[in-house]
PDB file of N, CA and C in Angstrom:
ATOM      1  N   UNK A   1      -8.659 -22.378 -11.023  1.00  0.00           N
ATOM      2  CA  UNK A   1      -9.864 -23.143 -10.815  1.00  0.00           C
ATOM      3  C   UNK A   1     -11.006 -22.177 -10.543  1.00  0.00           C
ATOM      4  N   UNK A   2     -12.150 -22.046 -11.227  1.00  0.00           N
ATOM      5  CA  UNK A   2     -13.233 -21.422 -10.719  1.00  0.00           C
ATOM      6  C   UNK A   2     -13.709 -21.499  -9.810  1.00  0.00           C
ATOM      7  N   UNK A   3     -14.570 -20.127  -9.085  1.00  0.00           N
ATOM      8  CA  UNK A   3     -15.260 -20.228  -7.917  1.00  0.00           C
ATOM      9  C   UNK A   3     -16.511 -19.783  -7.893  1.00  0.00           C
ATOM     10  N   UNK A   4     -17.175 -20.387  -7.029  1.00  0.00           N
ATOM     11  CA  UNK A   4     -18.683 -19.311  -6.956  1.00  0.00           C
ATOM     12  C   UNK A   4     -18.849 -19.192  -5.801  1.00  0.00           C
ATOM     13  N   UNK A   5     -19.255 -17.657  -5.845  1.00  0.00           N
ATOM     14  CA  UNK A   5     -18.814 -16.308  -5.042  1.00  0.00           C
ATOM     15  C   UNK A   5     -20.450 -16.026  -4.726  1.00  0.00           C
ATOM     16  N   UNK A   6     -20.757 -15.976  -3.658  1.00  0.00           N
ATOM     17  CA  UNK A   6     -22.151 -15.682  -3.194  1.00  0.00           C
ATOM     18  C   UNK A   6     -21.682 -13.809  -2.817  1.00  0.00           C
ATOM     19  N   UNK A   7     -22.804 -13.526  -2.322  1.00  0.00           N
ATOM     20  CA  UNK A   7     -22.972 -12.166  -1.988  1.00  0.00           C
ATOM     21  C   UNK A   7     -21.680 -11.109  -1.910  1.00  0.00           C
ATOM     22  N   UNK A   8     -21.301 -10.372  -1.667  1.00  0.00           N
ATOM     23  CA  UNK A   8     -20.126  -9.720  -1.371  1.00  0.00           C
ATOM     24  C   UNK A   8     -20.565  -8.131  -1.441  1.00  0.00           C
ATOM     25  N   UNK A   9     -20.375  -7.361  -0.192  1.00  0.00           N
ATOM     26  CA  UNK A   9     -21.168  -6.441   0.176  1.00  0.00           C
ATOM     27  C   UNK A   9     -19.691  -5.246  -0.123  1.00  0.00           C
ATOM     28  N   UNK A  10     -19.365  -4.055  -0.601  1.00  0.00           N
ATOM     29  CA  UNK A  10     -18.105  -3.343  -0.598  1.00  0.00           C
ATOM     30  C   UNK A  10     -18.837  -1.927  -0.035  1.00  0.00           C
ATOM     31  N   UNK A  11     -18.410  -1.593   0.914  1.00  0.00           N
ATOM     32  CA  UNK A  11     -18.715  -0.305   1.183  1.00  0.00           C
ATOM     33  C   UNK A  11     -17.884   1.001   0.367  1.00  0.00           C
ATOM     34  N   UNK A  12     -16.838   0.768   0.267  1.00  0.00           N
ATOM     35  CA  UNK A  12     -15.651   2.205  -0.311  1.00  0.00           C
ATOM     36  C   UNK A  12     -14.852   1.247  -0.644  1.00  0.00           C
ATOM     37  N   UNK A  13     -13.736   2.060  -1.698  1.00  0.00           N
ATOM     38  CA  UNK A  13     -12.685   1.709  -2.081  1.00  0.00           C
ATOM     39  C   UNK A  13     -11.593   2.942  -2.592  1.00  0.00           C
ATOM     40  N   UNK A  14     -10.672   2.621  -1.988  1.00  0.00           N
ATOM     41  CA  UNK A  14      -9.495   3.681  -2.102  1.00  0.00           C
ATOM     42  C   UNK A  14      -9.337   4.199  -3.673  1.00  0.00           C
ATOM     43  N   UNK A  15      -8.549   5.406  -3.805  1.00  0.00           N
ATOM     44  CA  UNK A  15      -8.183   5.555  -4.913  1.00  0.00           C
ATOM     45  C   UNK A  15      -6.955   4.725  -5.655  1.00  0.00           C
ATOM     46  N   UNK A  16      -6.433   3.772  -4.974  1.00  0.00           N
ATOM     47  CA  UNK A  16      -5.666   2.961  -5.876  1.00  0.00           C
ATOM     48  C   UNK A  16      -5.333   1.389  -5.149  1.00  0.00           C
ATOM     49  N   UNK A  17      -7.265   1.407  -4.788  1.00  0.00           N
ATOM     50  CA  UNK A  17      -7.394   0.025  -4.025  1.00  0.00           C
ATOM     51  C   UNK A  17      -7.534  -0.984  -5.434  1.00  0.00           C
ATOM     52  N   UNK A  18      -7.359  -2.555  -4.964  1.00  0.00           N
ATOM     53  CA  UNK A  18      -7.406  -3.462  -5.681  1.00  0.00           C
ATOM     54  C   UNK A  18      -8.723  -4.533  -5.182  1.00  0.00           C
ATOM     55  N   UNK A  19      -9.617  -5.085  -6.003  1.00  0.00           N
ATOM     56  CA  UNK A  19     -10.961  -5.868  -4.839  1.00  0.00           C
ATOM     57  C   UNK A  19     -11.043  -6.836  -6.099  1.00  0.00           C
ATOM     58  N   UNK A  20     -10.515  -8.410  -5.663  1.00  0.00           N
ATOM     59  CA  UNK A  20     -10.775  -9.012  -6.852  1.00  0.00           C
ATOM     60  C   UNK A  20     -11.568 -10.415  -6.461  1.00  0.00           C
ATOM     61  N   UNK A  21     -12.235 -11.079  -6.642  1.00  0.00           N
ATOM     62  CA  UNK A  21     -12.485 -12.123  -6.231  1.00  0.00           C
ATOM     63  C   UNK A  21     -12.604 -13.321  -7.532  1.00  0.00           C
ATOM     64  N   UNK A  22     -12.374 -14.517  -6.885  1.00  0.00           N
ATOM     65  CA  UNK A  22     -12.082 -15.565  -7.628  1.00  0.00           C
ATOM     66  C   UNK A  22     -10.628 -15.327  -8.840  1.00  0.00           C
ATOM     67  N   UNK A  23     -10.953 -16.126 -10.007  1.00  0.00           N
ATOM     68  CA  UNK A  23      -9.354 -16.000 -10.923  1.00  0.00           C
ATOM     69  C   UNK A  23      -9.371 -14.540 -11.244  1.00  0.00           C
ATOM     70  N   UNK A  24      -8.092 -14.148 -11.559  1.00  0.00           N
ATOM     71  CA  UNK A  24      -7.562 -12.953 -11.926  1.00  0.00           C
ATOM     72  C   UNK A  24      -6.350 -13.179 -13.039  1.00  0.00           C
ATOM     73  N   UNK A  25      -6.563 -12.260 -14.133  1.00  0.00           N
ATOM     74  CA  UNK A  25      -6.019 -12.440 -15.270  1.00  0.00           C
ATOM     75  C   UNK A  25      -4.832 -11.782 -15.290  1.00  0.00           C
ATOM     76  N   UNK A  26      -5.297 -10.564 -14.453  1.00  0.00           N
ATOM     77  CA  UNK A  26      -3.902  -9.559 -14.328  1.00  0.00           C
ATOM     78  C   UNK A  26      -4.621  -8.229 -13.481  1.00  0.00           C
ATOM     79  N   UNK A  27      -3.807  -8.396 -12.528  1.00  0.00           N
ATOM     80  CA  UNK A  27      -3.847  -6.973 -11.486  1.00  0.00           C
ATOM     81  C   UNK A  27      -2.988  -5.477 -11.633  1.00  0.00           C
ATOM     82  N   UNK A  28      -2.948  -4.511 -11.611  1.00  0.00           N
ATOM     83  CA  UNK A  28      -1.864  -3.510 -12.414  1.00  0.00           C
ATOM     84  C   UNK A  28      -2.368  -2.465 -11.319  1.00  0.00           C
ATOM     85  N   UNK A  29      -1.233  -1.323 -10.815  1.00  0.00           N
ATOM     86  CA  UNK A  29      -1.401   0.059 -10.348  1.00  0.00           C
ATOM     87  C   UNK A  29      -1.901   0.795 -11.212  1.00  0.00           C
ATOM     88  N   UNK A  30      -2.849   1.857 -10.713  1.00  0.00           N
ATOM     89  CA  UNK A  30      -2.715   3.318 -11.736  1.00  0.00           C
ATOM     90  C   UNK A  30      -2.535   3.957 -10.989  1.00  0.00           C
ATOM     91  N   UNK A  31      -1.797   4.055  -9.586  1.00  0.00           N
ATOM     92  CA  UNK A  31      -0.977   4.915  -9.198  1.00  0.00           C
ATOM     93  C   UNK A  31      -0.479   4.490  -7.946  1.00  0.00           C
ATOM     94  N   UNK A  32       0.725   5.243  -7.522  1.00  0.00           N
ATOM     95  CA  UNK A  32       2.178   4.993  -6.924  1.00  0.00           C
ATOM     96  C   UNK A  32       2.246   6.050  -5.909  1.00  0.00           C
ATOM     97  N   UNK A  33       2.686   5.814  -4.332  1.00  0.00           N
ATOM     98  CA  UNK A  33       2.829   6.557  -3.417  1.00  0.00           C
ATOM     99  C   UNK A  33       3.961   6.129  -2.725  1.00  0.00           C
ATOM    100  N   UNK A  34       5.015   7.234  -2.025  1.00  0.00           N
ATOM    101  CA  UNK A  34       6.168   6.831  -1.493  1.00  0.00           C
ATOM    102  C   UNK A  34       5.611   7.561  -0.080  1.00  0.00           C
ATOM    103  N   UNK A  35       6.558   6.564   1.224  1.00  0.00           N
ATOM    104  CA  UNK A  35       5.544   7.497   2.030  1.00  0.00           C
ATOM    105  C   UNK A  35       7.356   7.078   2.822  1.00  0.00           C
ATOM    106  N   UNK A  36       7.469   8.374   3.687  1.00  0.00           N
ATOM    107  CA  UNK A  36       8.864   8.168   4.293  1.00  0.00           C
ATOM    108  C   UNK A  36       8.233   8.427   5.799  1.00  0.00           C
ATOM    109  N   UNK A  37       8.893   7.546   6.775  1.00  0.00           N
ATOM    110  CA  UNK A  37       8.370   7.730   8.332  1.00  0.00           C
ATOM    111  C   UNK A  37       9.453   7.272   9.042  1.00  0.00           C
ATOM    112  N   UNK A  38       9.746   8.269  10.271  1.00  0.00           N
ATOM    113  CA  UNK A  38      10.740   7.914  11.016  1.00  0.00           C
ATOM    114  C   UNK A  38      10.580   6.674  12.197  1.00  0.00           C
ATOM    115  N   UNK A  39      11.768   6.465  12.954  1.00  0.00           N
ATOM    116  CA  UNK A  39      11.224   5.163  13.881  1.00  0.00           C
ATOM    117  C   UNK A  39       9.874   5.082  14.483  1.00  0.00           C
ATOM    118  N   UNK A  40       9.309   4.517  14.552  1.00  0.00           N
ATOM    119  CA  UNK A  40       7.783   4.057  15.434  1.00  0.00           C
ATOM    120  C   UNK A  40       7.105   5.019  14.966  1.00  0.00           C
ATOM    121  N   UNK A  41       6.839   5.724  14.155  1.00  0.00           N
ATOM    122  CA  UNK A  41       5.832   6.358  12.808  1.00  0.00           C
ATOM    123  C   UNK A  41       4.402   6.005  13.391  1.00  0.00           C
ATOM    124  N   UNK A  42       4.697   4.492  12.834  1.00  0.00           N
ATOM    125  CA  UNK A  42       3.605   3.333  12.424  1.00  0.00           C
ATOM    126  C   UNK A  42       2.935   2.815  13.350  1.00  0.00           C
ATOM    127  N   UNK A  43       3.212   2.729  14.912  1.00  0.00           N
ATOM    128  CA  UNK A  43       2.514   1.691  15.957  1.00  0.00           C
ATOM    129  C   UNK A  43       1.239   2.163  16.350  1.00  0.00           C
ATOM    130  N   UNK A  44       0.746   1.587  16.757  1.00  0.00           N
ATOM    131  CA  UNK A  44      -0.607   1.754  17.100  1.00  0.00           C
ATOM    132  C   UNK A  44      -0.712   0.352  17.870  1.00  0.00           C
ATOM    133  N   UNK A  45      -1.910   0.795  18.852  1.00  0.00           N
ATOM    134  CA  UNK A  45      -2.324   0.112  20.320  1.00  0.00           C
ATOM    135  C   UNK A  45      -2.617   0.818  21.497  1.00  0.00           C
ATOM    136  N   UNK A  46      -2.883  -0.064  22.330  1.00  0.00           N
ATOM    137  CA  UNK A  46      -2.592   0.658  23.809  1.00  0.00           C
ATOM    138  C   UNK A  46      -1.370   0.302  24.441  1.00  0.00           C
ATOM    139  N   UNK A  47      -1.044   1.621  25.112  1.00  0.00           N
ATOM    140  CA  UNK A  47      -0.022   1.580  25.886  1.00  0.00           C
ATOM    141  C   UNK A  47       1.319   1.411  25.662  1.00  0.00           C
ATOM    142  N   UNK A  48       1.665   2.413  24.165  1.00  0.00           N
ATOM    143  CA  UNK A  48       3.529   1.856  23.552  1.00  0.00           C
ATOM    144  C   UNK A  48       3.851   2.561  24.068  1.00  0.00           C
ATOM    145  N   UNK A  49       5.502   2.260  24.224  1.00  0.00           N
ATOM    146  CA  UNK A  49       5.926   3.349  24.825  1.00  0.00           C
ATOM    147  C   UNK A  49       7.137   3.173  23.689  1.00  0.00           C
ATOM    148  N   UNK A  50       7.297   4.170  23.084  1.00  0.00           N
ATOM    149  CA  UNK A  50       8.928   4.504  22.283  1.00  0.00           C
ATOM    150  C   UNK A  50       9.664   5.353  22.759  1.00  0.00           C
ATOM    151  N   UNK A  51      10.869   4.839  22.280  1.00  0.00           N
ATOM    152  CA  UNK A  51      11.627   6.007  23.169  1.00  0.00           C
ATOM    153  C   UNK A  51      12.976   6.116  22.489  1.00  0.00           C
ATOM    154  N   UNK A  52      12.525   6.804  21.247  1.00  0.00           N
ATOM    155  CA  UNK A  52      13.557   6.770  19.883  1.00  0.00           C
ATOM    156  C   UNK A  52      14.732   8.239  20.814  1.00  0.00           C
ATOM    157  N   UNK A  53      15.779   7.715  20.774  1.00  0.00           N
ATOM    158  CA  UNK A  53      16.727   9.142  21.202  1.00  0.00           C
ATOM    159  C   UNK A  53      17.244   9.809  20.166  1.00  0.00           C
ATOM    160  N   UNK A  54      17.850   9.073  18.991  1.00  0.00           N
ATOM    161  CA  UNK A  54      18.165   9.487  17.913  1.00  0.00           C
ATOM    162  C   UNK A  54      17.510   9.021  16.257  1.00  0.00           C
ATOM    163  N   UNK A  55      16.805   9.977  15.274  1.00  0.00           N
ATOM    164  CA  UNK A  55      15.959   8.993  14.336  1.00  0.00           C
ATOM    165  C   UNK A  55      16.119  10.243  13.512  1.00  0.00           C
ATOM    166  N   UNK A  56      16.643   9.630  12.612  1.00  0.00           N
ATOM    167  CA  UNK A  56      16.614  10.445  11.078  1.00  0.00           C
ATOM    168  C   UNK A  56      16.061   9.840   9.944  1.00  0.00           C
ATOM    169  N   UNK A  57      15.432  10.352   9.028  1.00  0.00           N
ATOM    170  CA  UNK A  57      14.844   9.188   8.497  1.00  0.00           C
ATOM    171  C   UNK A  57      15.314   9.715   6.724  1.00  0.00           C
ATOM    172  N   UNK A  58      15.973   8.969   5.848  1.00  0.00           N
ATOM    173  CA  UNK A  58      16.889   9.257   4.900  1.00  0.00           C
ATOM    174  C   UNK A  58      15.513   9.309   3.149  1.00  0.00           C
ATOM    175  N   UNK A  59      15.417  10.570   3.411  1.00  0.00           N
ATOM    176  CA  UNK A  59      14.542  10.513   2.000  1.00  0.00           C
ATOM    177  C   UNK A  59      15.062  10.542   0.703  1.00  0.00           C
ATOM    178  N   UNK A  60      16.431  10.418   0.223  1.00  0.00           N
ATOM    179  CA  UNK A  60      16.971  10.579  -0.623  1.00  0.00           C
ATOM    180  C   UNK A  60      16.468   9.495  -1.854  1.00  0.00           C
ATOM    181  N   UNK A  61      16.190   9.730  -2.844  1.00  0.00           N
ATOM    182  CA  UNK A  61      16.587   8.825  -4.046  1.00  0.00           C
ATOM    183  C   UNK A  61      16.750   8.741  -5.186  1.00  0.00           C
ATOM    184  N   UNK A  62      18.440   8.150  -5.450  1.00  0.00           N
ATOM    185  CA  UNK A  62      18.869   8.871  -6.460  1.00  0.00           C
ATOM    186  C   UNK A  62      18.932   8.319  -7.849  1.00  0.00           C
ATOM    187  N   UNK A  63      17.779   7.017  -7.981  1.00  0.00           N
ATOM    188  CA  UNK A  63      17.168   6.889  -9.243  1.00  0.00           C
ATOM    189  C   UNK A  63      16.492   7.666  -9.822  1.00  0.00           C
ATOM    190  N   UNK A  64      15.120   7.803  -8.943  1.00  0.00           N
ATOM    191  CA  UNK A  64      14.100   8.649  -9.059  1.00  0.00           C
ATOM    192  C   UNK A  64      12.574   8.120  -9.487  1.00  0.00           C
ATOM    193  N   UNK A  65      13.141   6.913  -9.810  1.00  0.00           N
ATOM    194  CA  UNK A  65      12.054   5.877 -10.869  1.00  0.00           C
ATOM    195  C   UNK A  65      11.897   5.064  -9.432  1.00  0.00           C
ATOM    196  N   UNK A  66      10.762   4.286  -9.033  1.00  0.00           N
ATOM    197  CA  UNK A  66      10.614   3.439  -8.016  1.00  0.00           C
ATOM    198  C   UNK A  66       9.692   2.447  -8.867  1.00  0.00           C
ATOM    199  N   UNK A  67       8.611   2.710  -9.573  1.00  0.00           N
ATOM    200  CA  UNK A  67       7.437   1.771 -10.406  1.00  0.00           C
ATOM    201  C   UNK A  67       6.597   2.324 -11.502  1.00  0.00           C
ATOM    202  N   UNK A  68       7.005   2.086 -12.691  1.00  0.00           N
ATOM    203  CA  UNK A  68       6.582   2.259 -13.668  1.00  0.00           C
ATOM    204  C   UNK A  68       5.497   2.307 -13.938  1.00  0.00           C
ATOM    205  N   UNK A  69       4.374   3.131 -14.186  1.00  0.00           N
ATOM    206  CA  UNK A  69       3.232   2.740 -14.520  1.00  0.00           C
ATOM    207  C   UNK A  69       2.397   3.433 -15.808  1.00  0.00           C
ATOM    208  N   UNK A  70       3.399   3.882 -16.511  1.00  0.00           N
ATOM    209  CA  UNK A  70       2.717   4.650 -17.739  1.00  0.00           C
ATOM    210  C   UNK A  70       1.820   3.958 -18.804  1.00  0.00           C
ATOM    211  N   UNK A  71       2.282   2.430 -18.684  1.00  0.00           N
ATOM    212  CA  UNK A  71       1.749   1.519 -19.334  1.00  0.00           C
ATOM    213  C   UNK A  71       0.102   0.696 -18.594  1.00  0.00           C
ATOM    214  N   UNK A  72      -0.064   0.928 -17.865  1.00  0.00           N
ATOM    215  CA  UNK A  72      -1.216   0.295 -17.094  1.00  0.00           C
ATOM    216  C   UNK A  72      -2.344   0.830 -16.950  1.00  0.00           C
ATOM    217  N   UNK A  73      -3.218   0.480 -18.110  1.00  0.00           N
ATOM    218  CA  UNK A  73      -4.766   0.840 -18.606  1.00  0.00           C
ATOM    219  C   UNK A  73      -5.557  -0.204 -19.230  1.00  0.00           C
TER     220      UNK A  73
END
């Protein structure tokens, strides 16, 4: 269903950001990042407390292929 889209202000956009508004015909990567992080990497706030004793974090992979994107232009 169509929309109408008043103003829309974008300051930056990543190198493999997506910004679409209203219908979309087709969305596609042009590029792919694997990111490996051990327990509590990621938190953010005030006041965490982690308290990982043991954390290995397994980077192996033995496809090698995760997302295709040779085709997406």
């Amino acid at each position: 269903m169509p929309a109408i889209v008043g103003v829309a202000q974008v300051i930056t956009l990543g190198n493999s950001s997506v910004f679409h508004i209203g219908d979309v015909y087709k969305i596609m990567p042009f590029a792919t990042a694997k990111t490996f992080s051990g327990a509590g990497s990621f938190n953010t706030g005030d006041q965490i407390d982690v308290q990982n004793r043991l954390s290995s974090t397994n980077v192996t992979d033995p496809d090698n292929i995760d997302q295709n994107i040779s085709l997406n232009m």
